[in-house]
N, C-alpha and C. Protein backbone atom coordinates (compact mmCIF):
# COMPACT_ATOMS: atom_id res chain seq x y z
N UNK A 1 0.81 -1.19 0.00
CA UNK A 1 0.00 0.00 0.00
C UNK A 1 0.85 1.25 0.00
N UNK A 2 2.02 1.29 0.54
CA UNK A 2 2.72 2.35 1.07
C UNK A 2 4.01 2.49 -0.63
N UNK A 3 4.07 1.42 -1.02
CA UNK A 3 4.89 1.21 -2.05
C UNK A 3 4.72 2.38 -3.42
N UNK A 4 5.56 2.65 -3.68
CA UNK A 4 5.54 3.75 -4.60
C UNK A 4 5.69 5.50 -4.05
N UNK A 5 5.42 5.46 -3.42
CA UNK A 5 5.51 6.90 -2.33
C UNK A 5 7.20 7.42 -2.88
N UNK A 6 7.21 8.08 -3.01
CA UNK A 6 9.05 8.98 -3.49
C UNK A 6 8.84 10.08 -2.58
N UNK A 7 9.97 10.65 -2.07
CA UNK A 7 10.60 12.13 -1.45
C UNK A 7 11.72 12.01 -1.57
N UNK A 8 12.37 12.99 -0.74
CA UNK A 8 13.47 13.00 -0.78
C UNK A 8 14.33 12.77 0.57
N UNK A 9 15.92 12.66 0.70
CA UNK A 9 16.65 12.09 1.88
C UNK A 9 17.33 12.86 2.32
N UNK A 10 17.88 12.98 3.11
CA UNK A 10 18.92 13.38 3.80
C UNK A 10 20.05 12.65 3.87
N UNK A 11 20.85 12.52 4.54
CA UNK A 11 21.93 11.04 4.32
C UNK A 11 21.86 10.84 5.90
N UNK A 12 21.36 11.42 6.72
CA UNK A 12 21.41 10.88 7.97
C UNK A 12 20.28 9.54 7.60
N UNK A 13 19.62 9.50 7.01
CA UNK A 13 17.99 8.28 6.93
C UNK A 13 18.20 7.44 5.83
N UNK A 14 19.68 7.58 5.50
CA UNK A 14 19.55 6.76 4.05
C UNK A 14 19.42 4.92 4.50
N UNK A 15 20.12 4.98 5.75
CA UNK A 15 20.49 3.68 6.22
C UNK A 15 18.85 2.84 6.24
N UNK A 16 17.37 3.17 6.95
CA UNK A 16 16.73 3.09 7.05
C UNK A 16 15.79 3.11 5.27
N UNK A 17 16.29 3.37 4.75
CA UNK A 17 15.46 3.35 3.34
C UNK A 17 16.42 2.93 2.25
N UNK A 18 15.48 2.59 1.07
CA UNK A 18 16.31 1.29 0.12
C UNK A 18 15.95 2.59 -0.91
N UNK A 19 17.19 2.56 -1.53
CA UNK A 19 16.97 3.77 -3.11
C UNK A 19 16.70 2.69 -4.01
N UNK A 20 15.89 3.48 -5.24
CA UNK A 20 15.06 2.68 -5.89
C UNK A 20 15.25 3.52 -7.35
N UNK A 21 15.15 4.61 -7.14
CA UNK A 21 15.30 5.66 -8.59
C UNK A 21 16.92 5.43 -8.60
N UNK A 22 16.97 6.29 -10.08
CA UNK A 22 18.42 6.74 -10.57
C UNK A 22 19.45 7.64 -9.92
N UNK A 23 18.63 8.74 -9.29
CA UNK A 23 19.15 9.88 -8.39
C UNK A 23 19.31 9.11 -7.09
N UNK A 24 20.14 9.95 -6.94
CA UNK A 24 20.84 9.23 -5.01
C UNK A 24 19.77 10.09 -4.17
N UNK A 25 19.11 10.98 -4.81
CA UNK A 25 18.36 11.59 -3.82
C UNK A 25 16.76 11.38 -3.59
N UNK A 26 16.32 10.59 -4.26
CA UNK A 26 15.29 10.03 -4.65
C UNK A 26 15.01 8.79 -3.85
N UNK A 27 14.04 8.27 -3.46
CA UNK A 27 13.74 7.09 -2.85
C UNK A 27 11.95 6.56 -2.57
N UNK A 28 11.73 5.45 -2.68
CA UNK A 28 10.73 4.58 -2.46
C UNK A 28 10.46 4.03 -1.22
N UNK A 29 9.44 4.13 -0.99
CA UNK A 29 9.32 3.38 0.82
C UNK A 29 8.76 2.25 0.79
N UNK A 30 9.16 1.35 1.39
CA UNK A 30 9.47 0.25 0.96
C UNK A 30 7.82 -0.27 2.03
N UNK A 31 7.73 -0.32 3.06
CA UNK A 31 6.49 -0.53 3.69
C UNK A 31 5.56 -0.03 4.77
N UNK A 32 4.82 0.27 5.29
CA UNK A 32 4.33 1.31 6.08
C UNK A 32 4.96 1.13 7.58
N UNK A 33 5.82 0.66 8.50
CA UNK A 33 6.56 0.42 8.95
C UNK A 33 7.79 1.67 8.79
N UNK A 34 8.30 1.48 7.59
CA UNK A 34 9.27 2.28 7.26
C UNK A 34 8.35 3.70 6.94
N UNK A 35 7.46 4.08 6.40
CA UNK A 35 6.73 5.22 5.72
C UNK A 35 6.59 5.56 7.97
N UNK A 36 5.89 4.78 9.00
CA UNK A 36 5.74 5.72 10.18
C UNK A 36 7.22 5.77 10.73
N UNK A 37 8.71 5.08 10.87
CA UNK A 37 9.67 5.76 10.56
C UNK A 37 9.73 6.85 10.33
N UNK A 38 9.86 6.83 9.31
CA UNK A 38 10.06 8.66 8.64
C UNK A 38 9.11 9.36 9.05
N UNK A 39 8.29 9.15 9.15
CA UNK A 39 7.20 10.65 9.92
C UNK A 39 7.57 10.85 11.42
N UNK A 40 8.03 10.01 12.38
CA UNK A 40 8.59 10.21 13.22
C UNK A 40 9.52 10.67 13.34
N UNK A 41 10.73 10.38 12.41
CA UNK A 41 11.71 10.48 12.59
C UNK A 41 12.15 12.26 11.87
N UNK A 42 10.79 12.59 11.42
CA UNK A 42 10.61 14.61 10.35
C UNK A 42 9.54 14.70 11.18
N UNK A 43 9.00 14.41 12.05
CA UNK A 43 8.47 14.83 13.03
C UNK A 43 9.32 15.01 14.23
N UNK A 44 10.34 15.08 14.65
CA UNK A 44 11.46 14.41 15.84
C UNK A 44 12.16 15.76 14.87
N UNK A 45 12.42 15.47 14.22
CA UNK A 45 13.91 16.30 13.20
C UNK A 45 13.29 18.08 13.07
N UNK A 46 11.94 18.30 12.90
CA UNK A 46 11.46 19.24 12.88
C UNK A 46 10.99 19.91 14.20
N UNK A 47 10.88 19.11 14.55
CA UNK A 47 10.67 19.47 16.20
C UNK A 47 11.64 20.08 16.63
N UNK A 48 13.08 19.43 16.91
CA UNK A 48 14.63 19.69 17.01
C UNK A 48 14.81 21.02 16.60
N UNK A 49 14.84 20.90 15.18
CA UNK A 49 15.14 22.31 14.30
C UNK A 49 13.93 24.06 14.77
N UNK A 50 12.59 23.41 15.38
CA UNK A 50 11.47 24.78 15.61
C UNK A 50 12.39 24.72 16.81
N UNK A 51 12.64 24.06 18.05
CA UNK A 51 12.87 24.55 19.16
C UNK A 51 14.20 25.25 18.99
N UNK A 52 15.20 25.00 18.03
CA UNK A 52 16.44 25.40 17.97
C UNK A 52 16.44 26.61 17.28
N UNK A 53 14.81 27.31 16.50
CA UNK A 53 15.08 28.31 15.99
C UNK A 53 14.34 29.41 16.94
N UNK A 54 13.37 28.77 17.81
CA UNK A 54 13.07 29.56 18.85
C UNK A 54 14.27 29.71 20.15
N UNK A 55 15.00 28.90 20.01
CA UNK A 55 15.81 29.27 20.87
C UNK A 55 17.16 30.14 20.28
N UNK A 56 17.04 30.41 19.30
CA UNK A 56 17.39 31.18 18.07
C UNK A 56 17.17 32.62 18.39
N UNK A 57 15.89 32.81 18.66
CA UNK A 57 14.94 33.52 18.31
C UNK A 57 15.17 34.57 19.63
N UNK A 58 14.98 33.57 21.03
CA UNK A 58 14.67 34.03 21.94
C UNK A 58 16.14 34.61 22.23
N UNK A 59 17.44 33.98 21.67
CA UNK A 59 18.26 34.45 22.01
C UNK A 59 18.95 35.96 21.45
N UNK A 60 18.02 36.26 19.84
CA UNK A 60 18.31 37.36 19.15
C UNK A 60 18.05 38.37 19.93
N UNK A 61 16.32 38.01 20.36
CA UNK A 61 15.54 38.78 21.17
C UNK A 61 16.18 39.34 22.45
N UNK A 62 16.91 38.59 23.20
CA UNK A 62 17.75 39.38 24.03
C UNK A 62 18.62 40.04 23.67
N UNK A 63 19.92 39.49 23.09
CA UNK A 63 20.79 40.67 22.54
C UNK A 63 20.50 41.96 21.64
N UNK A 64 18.66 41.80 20.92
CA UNK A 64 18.49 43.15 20.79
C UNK A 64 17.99 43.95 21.96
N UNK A 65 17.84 43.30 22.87
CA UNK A 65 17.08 43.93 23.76
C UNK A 65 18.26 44.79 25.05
N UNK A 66 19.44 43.82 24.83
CA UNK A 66 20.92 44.04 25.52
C UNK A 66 21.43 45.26 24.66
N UNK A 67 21.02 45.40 23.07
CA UNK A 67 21.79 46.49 22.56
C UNK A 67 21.00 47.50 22.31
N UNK A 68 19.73 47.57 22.62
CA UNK A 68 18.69 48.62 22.88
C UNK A 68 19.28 49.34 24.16
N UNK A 69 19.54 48.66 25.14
CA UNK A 69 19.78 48.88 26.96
C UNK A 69 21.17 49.80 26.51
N UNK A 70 21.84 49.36 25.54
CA UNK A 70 23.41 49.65 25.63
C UNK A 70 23.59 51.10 24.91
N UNK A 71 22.57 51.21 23.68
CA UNK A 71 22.31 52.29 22.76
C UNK A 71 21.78 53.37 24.07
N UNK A 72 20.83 53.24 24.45
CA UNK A 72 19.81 54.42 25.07
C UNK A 72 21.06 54.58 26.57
N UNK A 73 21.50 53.65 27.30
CA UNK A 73 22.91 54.51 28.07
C UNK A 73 23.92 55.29 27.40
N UNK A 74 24.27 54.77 26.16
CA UNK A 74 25.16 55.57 25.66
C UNK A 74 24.69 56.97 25.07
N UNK A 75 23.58 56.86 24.96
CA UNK A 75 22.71 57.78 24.68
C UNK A 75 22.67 58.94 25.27
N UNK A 76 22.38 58.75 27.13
CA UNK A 76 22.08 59.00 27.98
C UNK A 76 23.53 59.25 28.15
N UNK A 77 24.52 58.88 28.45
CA UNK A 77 25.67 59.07 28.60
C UNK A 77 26.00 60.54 27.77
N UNK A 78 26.00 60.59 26.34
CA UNK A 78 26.28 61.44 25.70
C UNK A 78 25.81 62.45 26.02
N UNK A 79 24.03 62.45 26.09
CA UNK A 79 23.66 63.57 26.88
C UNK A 79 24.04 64.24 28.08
N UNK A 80 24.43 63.45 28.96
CA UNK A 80 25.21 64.18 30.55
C UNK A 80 26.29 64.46 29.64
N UNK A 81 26.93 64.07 28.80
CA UNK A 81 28.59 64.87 28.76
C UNK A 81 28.28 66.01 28.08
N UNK A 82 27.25 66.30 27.29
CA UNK A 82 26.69 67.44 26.35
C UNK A 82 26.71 68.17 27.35
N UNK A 83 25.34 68.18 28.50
CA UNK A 83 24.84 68.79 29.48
C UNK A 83 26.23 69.45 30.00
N UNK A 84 27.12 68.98 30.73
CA UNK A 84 28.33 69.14 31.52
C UNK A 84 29.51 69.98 30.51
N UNK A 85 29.38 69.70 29.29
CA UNK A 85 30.08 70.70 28.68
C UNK A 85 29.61 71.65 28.53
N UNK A 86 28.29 71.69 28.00
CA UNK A 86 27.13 73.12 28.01
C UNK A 86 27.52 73.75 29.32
N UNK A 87 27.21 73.36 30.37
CA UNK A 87 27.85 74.21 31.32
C UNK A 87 28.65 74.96 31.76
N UNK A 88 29.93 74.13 31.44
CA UNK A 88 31.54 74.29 31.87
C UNK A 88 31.67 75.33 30.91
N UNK A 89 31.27 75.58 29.30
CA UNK A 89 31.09 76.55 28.42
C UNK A 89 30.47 77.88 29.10
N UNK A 90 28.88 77.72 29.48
CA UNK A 90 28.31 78.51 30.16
C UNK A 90 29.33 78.88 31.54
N UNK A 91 29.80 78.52 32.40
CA UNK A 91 30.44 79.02 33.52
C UNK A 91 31.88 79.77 32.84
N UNK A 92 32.61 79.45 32.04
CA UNK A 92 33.68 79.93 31.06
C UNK A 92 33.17 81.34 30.73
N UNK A 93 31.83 81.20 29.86
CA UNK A 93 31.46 82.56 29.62
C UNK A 93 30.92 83.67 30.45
N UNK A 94 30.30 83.23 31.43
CA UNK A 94 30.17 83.66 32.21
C UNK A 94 31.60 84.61 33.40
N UNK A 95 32.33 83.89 33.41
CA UNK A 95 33.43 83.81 34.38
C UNK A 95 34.40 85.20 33.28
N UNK A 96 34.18 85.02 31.89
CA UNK A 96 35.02 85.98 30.90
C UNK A 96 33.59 87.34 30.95
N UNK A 97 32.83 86.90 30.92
CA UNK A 97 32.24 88.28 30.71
C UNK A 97 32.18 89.31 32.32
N UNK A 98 32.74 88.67 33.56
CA UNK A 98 32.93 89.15 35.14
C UNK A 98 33.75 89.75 35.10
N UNK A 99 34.83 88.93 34.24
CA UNK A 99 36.32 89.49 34.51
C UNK A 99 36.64 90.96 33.34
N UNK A 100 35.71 90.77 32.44
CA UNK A 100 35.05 91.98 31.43
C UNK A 100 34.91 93.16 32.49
N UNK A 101 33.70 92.66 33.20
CA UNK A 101 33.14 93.67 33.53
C UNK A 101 34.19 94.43 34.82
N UNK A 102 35.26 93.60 35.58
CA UNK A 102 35.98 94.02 37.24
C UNK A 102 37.36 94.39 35.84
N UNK A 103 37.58 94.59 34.65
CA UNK A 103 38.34 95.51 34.02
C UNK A 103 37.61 96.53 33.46
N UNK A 104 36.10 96.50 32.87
CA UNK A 104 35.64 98.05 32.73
C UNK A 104 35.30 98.79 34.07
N UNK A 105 35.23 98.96 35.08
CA UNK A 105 35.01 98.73 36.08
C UNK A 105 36.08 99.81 36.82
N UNK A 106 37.52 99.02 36.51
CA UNK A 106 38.74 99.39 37.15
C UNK A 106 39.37 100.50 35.78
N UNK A 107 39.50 100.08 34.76
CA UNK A 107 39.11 101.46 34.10
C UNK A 107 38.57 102.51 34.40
N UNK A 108 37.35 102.43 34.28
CA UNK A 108 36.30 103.80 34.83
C UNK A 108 36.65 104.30 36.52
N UNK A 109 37.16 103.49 37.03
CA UNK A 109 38.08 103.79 38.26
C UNK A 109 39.70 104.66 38.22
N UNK A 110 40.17 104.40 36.86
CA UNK A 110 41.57 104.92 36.81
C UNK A 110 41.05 106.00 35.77
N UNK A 111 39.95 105.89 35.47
CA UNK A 111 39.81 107.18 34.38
C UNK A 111 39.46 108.27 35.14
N UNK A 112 38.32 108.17 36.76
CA UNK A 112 37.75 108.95 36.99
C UNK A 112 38.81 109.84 37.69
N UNK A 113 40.29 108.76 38.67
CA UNK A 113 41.20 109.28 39.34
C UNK A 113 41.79 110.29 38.11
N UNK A 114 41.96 109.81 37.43
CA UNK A 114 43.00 111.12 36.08
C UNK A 114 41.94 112.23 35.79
N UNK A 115 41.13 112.18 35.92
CA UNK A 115 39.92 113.15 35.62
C UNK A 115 40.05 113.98 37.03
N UNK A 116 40.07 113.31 38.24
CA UNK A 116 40.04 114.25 39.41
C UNK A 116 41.76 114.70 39.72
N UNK A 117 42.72 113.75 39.48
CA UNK A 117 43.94 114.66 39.40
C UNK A 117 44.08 115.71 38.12
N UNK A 118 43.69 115.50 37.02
CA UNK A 118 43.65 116.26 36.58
C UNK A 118 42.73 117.85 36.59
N UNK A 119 41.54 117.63 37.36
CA UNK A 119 40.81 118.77 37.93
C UNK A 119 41.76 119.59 38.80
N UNK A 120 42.03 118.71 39.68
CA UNK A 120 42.80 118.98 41.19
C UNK A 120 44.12 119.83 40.70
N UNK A 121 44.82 119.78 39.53
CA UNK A 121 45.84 120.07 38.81
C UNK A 121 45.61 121.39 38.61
N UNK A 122 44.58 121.76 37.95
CA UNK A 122 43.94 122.73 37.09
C UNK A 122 43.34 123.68 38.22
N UNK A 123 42.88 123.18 39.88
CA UNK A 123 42.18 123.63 40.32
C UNK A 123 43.48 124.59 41.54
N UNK A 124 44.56 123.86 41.45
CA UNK A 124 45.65 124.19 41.56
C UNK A 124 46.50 125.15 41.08
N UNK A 125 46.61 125.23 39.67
CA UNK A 125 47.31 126.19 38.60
C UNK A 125 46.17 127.29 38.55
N UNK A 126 45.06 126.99 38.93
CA UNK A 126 44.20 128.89 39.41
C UNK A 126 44.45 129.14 40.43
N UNK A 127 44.50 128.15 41.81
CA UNK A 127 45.09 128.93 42.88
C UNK A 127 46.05 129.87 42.59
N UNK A 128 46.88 129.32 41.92
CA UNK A 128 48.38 129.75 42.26
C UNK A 128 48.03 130.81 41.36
N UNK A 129 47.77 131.39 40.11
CA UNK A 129 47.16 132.49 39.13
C UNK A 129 46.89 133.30 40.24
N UNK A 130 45.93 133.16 41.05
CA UNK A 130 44.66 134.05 41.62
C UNK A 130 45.54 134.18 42.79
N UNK A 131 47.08 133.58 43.55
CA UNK A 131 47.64 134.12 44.27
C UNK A 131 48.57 135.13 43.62
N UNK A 132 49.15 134.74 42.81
CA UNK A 132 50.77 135.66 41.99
C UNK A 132 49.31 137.43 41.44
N UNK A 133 48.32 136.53 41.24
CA UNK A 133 47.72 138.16 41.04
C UNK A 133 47.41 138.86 41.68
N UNK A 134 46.96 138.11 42.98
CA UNK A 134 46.63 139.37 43.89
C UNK A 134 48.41 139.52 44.59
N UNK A 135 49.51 138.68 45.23
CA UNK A 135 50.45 138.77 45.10
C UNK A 135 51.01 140.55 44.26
N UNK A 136 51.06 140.35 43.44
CA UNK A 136 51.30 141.43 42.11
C UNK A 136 50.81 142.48 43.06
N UNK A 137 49.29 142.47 42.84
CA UNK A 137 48.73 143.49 43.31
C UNK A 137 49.12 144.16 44.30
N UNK A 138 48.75 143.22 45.72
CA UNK A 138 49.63 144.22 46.62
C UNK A 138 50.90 144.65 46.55
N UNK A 139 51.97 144.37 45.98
CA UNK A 139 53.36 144.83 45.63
C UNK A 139 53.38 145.92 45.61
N UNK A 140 52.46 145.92 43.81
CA UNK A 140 52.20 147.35 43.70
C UNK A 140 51.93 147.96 44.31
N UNK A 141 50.59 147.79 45.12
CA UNK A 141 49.89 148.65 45.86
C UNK A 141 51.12 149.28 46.94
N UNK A 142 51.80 148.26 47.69
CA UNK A 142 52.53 148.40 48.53
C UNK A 142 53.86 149.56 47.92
N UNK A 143 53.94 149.19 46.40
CA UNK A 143 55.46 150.04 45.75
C UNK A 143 54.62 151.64 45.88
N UNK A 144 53.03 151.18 45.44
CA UNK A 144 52.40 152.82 45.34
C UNK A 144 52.48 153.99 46.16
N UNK A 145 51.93 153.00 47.97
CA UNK A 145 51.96 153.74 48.92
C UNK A 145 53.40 153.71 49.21
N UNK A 146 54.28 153.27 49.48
CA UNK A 146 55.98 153.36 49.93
C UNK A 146 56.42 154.57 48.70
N UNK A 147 55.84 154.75 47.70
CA UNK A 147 56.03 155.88 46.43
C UNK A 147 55.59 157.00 47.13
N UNK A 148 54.35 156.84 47.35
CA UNK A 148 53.40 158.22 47.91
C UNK A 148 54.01 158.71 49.46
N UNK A 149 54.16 157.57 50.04
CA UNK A 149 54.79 158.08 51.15
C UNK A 149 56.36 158.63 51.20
N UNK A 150 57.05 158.43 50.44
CA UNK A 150 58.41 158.77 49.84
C UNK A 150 58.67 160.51 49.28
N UNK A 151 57.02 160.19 48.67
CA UNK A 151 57.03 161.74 48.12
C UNK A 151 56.77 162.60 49.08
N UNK A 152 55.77 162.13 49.63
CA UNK A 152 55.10 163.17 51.08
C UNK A 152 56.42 163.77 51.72
């Protein structure tokens, strides 16, 4: 009943089945005996091979799931070093625009002193004007009356 049936082999099952065609890969089953053989034995073989691709499977599934974990820290990583340089930038600029400001600062401090020695200078060189003139003055005055009284 089972006689005439053809598929094909593997060479692990050749031992168990009689070739019958021309091709080495070709074969006849010889009686139903041998025909539940082989369904056991690609039932057994397929079995083997689903669990080995789910365990395949399950194992991809972690290492994407390990290089998801590994991506989004490094991720996360990059971002704190962004963050921390953004800062260290920000405190830099910050720290240059202080030191800006405690030199305009000390400027407008050495400008205002040259501005008041220089007042103080000026406020000085009229003293001394407004003494040599009245100075002068009384001289005269003094040469006038020592004149007038000379003449008297």
């Amino acid at each position: 009943m089972a006689e005439g049936l053809v598929g094909t082999a593997d060479s692990s099952d050749t031992a168990t089945l009689t070739a019958a065609a021309a091709t080495p890969q070709t074969f006849v089953l010889q009686s139903e005996a041998e025909r539940v053989v082989r369904c056991w034995w690609l039932k057994r073989h397929l079995a083997a091979k689903l669990q080995q691709r789910q365990l395949l499977l399950s194992l991809l599934v972690e290492v994407q799931q390990q290089r998801y974990g590994l991506l989004a820290a490094a991720t996360e990583e990059l971002r704190a070093s962004d963050r921390k340089e953004q800062q260290r930038e920000q405190q830099a600029f910050e720290h240059q625009q202080q030191m800006e400001l405690h030199e305009l600062h000390a400027e407008m401090l050495r400008k205002r002193m040259e501005q008041r020695a220089e007042r103080d200078r000026a406020q000085q060189q009229q003293e001394a004007s407004l003494r040599r003139l009245r100075d002068g003055k009384r001289r005269r005055e003094q040469q006038q009356k020592g004149a007038a009284a000379a003449a008297v």
